[in-house]
Protein backbone atom coordinates (compact mmCIF):
# COMPACT_ATOMS: atom_id res chain seq x y z
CA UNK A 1 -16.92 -50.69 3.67
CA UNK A 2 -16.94 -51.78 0.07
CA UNK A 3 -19.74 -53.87 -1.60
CA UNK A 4 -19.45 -56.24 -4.20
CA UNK A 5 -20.02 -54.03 -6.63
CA UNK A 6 -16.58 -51.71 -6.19
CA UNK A 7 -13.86 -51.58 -9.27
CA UNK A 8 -10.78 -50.30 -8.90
CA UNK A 9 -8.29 -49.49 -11.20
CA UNK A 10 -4.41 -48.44 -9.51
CA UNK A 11 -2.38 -46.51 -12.15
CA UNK A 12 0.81 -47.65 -10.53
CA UNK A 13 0.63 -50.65 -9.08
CA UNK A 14 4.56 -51.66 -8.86
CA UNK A 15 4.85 -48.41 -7.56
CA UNK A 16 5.28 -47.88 -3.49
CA UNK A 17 1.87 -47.13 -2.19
CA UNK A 18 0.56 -49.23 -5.66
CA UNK A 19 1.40 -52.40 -4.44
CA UNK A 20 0.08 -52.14 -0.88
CA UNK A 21 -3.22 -50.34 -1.76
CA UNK A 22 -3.58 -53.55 -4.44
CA UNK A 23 -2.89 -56.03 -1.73
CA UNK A 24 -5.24 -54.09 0.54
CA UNK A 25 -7.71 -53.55 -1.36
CA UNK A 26 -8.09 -57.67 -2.18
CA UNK A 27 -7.90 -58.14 1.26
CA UNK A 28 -11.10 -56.18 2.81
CA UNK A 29 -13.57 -57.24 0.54
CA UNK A 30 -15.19 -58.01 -2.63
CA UNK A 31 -13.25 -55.79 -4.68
CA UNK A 32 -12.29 -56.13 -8.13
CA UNK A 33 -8.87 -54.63 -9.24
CA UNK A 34 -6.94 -53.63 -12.39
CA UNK A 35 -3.80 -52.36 -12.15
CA UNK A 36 -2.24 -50.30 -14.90
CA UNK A 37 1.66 -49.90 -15.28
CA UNK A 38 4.24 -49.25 -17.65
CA UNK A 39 6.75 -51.64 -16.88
CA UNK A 40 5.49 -55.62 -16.11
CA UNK A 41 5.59 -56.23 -12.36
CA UNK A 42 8.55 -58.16 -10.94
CA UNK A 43 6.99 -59.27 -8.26
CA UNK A 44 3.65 -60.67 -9.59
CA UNK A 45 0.11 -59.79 -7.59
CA UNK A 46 -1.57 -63.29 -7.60
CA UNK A 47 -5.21 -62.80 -7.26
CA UNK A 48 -8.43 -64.04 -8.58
CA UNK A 49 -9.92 -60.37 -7.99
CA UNK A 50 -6.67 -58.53 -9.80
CA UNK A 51 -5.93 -57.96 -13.35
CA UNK A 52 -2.55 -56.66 -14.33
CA UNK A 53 -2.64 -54.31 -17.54
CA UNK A 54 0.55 -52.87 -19.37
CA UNK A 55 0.09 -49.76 -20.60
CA UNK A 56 1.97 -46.79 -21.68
CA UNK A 57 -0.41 -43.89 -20.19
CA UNK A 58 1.21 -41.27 -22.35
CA UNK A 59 0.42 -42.96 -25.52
CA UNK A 60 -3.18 -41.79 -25.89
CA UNK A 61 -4.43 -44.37 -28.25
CA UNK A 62 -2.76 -47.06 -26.09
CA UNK A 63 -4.17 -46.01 -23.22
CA UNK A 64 -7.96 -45.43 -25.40
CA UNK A 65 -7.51 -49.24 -26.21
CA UNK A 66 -6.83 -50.84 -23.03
CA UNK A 67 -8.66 -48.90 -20.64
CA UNK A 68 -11.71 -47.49 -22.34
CA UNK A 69 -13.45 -51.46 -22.13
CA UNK A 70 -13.43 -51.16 -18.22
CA UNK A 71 -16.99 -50.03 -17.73
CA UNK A 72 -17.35 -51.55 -14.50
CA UNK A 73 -14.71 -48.99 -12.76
CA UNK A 74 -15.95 -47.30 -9.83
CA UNK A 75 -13.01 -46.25 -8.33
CA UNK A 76 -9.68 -44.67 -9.58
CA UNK A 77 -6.66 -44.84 -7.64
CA UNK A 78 -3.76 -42.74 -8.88
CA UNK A 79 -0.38 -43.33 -7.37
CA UNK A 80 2.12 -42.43 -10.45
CA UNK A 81 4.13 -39.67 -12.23
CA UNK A 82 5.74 -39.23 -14.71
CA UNK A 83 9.40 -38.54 -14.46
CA UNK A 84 10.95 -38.34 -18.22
CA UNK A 85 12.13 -34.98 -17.81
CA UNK A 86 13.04 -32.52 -14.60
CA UNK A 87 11.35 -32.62 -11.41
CA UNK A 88 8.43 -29.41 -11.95
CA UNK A 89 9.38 -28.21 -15.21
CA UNK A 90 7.28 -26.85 -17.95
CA UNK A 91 8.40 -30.03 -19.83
CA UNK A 92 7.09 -32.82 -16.47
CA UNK A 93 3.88 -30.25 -15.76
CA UNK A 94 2.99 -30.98 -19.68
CA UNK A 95 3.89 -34.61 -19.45
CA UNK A 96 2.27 -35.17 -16.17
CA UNK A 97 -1.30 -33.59 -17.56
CA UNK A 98 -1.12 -35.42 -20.49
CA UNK A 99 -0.96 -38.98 -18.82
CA UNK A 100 -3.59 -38.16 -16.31
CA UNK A 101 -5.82 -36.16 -19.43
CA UNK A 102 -5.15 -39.26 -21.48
CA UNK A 103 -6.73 -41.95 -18.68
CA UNK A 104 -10.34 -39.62 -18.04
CA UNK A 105 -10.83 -39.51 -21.55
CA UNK A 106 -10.62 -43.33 -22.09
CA UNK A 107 -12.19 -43.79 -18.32
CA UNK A 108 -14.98 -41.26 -18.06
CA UNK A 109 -17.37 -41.71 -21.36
CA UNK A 110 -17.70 -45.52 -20.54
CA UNK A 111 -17.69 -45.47 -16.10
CA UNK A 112 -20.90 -44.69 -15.29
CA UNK A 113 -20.85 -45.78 -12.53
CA UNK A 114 -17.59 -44.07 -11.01
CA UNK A 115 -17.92 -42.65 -7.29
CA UNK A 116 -14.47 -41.48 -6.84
CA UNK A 117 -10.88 -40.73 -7.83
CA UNK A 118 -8.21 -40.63 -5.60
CA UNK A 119 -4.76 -38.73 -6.61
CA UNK A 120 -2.11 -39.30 -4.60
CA UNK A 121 0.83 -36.21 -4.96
CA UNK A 122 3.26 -35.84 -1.53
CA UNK A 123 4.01 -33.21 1.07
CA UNK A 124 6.53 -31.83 -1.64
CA UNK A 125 2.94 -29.12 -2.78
CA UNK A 126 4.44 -27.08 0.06
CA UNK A 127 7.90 -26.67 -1.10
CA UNK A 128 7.76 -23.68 -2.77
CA UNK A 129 6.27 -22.04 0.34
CA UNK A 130 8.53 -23.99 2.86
CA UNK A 131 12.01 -22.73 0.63
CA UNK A 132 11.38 -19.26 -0.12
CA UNK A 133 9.38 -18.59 3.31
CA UNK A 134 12.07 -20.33 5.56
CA UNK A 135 8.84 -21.42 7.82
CA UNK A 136 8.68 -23.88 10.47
CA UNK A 137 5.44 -24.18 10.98
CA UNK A 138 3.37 -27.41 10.29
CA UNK A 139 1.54 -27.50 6.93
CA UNK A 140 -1.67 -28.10 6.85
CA UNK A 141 -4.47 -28.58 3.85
CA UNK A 142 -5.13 -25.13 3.81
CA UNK A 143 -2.09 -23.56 2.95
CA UNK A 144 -2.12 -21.34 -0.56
CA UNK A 145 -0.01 -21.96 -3.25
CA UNK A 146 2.71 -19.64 -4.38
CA UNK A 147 1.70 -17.19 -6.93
CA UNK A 148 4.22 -18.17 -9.42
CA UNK A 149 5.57 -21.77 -9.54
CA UNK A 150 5.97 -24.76 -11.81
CA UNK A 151 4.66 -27.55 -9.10
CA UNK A 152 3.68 -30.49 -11.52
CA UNK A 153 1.41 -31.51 -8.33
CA UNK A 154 -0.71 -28.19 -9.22
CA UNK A 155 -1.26 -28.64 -12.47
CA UNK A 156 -3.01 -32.35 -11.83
CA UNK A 157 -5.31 -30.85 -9.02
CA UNK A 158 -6.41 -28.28 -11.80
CA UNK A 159 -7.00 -30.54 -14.36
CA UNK A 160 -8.82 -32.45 -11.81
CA UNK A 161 -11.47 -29.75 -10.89
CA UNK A 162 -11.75 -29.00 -14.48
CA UNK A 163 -12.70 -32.99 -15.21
CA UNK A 164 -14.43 -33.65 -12.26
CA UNK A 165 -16.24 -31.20 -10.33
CA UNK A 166 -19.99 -31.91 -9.59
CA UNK A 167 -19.73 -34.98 -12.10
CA UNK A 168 -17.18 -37.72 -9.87
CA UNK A 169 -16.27 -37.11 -5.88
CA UNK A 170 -12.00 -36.84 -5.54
CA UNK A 171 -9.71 -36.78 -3.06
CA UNK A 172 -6.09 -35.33 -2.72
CA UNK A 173 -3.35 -37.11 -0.64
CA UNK A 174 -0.46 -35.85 0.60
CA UNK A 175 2.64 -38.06 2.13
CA UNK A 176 5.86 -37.11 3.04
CA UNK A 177 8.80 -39.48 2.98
CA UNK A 178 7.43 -42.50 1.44
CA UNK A 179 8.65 -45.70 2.98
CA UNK A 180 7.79 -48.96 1.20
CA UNK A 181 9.27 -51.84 -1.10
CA UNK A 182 9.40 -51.18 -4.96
CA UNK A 183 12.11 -51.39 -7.53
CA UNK A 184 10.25 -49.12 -9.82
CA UNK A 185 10.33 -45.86 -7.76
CA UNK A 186 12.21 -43.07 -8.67
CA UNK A 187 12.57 -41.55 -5.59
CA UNK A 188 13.12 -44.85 -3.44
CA UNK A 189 14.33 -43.96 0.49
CA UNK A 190 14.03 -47.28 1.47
CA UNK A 191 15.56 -49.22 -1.42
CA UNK A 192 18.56 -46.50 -1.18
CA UNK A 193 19.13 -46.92 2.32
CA UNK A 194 19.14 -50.96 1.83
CA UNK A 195 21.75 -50.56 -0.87
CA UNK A 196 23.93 -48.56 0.87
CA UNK A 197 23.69 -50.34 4.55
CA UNK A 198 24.36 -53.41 2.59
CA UNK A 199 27.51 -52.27 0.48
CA UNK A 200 28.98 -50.87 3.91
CA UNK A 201 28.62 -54.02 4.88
CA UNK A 202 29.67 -55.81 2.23
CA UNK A 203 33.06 -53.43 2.18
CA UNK A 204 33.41 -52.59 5.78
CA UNK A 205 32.81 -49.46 5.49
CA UNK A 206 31.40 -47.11 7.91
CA UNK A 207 27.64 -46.35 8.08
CA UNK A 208 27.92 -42.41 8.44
CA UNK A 209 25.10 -39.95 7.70
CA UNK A 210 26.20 -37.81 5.20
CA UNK A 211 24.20 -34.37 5.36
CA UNK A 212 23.79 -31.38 7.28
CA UNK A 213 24.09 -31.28 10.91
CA UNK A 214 20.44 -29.32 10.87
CA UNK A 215 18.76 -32.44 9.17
CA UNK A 216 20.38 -35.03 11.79
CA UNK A 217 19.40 -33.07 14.73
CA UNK A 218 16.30 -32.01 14.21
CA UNK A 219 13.18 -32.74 12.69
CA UNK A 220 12.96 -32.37 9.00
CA UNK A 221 10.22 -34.06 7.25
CA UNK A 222 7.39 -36.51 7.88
CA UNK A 223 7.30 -40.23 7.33
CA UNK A 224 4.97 -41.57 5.27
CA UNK A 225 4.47 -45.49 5.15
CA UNK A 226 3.06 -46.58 2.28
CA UNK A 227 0.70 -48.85 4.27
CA UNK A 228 -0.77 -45.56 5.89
CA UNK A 229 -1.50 -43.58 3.00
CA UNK A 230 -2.81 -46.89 1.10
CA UNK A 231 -5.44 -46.99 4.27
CA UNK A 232 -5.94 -43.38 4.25
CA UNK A 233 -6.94 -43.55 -0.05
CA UNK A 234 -9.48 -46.80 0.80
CA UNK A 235 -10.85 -44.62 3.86
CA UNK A 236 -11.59 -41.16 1.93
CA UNK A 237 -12.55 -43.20 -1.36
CA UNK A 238 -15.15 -45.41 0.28
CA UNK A 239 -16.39 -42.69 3.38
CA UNK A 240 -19.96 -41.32 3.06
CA UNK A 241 -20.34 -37.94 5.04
CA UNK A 242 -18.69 -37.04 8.34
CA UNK A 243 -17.49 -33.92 6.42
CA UNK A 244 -15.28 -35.41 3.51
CA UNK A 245 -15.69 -33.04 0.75
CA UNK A 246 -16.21 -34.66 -3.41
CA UNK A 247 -14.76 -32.14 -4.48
CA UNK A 248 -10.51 -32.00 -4.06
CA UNK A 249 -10.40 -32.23 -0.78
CA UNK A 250 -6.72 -32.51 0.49
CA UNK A 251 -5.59 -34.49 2.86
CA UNK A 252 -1.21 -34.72 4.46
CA UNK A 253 -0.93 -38.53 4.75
CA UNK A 254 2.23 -38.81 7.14
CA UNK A 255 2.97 -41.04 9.95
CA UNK A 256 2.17 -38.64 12.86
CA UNK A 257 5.31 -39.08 14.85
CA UNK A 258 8.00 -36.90 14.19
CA UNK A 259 12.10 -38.17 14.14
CA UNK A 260 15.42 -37.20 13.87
CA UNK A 261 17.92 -39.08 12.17
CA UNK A 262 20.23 -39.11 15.25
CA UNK A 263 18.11 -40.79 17.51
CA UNK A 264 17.28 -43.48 14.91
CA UNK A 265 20.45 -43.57 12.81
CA UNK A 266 22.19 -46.33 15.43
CA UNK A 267 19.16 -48.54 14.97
CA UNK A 268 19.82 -48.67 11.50
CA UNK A 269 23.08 -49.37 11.66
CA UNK A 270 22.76 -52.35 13.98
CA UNK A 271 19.79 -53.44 11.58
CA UNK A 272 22.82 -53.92 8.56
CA UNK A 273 25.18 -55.04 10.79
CA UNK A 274 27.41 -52.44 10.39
CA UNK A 275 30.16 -49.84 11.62
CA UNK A 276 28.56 -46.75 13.09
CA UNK A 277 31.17 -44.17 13.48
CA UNK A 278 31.46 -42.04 16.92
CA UNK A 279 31.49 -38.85 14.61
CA UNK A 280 28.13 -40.15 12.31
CA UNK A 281 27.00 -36.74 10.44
CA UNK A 282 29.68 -36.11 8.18
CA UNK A 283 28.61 -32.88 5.77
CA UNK A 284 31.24 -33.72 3.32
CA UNK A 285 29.92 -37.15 2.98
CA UNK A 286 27.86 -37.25 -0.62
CA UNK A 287 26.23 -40.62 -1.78
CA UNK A 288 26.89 -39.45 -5.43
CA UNK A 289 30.47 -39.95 -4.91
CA UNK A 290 30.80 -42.55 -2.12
CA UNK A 291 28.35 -44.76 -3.94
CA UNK A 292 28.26 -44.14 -7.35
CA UNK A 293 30.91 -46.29 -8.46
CA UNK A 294 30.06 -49.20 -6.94
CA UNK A 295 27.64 -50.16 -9.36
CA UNK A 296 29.91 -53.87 -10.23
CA UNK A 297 30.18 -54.19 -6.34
CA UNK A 298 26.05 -54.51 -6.24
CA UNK A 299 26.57 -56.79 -9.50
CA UNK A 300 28.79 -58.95 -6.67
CA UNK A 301 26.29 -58.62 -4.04
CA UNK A 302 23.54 -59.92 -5.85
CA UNK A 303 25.32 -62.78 -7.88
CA UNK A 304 26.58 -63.96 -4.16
CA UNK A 305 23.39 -63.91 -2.33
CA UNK A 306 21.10 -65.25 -4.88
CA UNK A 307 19.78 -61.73 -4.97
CA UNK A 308 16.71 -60.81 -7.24
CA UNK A 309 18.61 -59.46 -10.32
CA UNK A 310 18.55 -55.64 -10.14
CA UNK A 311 20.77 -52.80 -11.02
CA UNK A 312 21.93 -50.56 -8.59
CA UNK A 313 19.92 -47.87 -9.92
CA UNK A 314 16.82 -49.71 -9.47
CA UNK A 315 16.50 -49.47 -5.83
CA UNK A 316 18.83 -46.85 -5.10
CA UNK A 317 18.70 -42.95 -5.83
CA UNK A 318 22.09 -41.59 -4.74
CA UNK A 319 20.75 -37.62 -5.73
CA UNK A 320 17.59 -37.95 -3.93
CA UNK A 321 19.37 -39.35 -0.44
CA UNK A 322 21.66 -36.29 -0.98
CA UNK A 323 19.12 -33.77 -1.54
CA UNK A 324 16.99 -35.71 1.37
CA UNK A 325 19.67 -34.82 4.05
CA UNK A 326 20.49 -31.35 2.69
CA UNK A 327 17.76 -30.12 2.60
CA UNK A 328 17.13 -26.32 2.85
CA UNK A 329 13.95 -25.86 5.07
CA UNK A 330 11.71 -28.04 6.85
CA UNK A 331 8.95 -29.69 5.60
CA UNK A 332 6.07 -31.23 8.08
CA UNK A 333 2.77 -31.35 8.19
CA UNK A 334 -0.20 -31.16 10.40
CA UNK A 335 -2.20 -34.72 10.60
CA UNK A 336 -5.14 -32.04 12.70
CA UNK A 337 -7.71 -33.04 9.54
CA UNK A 338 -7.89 -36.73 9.01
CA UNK A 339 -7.45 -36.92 12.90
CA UNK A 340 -10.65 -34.75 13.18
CA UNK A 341 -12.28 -36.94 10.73
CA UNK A 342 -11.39 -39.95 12.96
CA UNK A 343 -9.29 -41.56 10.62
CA UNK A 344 -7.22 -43.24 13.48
CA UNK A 345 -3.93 -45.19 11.79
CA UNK A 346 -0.63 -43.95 12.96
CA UNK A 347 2.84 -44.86 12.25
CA UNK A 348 6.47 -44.81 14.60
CA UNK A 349 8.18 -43.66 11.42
CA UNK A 350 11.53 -46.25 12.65
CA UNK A 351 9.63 -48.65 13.40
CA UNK A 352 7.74 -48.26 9.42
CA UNK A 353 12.09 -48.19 8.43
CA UNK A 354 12.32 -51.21 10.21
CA UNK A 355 9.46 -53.54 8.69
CA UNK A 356 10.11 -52.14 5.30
CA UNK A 357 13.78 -53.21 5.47
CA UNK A 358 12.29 -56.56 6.37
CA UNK A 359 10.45 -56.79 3.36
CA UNK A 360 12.77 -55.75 1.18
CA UNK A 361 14.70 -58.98 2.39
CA UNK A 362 11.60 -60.91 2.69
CA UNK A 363 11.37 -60.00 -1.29
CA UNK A 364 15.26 -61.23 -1.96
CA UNK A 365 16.07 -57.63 -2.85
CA UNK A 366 18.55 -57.18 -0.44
CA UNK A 367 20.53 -60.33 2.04
């Protein structure tokens, strides 16, 4: 349990797992919170214990200027990427260094009083093993890396132990298939599914699956709502003992249920209030094509239902849904550690769908 005396600062707080861990964190106790973003938030915190700063982390004088007066941090909470150039290239593992290099320089000479950073990457560390190896086992924290590969997630756990061993405790977590509400996420699954459930509506079209028969069938990935993981960061950040490690311990931070999409693709469709075809899985089906022209019909959408303004782009990712449902090998993970830690939450990844899709109309984004 935090004490009056814990700071927190969450670099990416519109983000999915930002937001909740914010509203969490105010919630428990006497916390104090900053939260750092690019972009202003659209969907304002309102707090007497939160402080919303705009910053542009890869502007190192910027991010000198606004962050290096927060003395009082104890706690670092970071839940962002940067995503300016191609998922793990040389170009995003340079950019994605620099941002996080950029906020321990400005945060490290002045926090003396810092017990722990938390860096949230995803289930995606164990791609490069999962494609080329063809494995269906579950990942656990233990698994090596490849020998040779670009993972931008490696080269922030290295800069990590380089910063931070034996001077501040850190943490590694690991979701899967984030589910949450944002309109600043890249790689959105919720937001995509609610624009697409609610242009088949809106059209009367039919509510198909498009992707491989594999991925409908059978489990593929892990769920990972975003108030899980936001527990799990609080729980290893503010833990004494009981075996959690200071230094870079990783931790998957998934549901603990495992799904197919053919058991809960019906749901979903009855959730929209739409047309679910007898033959659902249709492997010609892309979301690139079927949806990426209906950018004015969203415009329509949102002018009729008093919407909050938003682009189509802004909630949904079209390439990611496709790449989501096509996806090569599978990719779950064992929950064996933070279980044998007694960290306790668990998710029913439809029924985390289902309350997310509820906030996302609770927020106005979608009718």
């Amino acid at each position: 349990m935090a004490d009056s005396n814990c700071v927190a600062i969450v670099i990416g707080v519109t983000g999915l797992v930002g937001r909740e861990l914010t509203k969490r964190l105010i919630s428990k106790s006497k916390w104090k919170i900053y939260g750092v973003a690019r972009q202003p938030e659209i969907i304002p915190i309102k707090s007497s214990s939160y402080h919303f700063i705009p910053c542009d982390l890869l502007d190192p004088f910027e991010t000198k200027q606004k962050l290096s007066i927060l003395h009082d941090v104890t706690h670092v909470f970071w839940v962002t990427w940067a995503s300016q150039h191609p998922l793990d290239t040389a170009e995003c593992c340079e950019e994605n260094k620099a941002m996080l290099s950029n906020v321990l320089s400005a945060i490290l000479p002045i926090a003396k009083g810092m017990k722990h950073f938390v860096l949230q990457t995803g289930m995606s560390h164990y791609v490069p093993v999962a494609v080329n190896g063809k494995t269906t086992h579950l990942f656990d924290e233990e698994w090596p890396r490849p020998k040779v590969s670009s993972n931008f997630y490696y080269v922030l756990e290295d800069t990590l132990h380089e910063r931070l061993d034996g001077k501040v405790g850190w943490t590694v977590h690991r979701p899967g298939l984030l589910m949450g509400s944002s309109n600043r996420t890249l790689f959105n699954f919720i937001g995509s599914l609610c624009v697409y459930g609610t242009v088949c509506k809106h059209l009367n079209l039919p509510f198909v699956f498009g992707g491989t028969s594999e991925c409908w069938e059978e489990s593929y990935i892990d769920g990972s709502d975003a108030r899980l993981v936001a527990e799990q960061q609080i729980w290893a950040a503010t833990r004494n003992g009981d075996g959690v490690s200071s230094n870079g311990e990783a931790f998957n931070a998934i549901n603990g249920s495992s799904f197919s999409w053919k058991e809960i693709w019906p749901i979903l469709g009855k959730k929209f209030g739409v047309r679910v075809p007898k033959e659902t899985c249709m492997e010609e089906f892309w979301y690139t094509r079927a949806m990426g022209d209906k950018k004015r019909v969203w415009e329509e959408i949102v002018e009729k239902e008093r919407l909050v303004e938003t682009k189509m782009e802004e909630l949904a990712n079209w390439q990611f849904m496709d790449i989501l449902f096509r996806f090569r090998a599978k990719l779950l993970g064992s929950r064996a550690k933070v279980d044998g830690l007694s960290f306790t939450m668990r998710c029913n990844t439809l029924d985390s769908i289902l309350y997310w899709i509820d906030v996302m109309r609770h927020e106005n984004f979608i009718p």
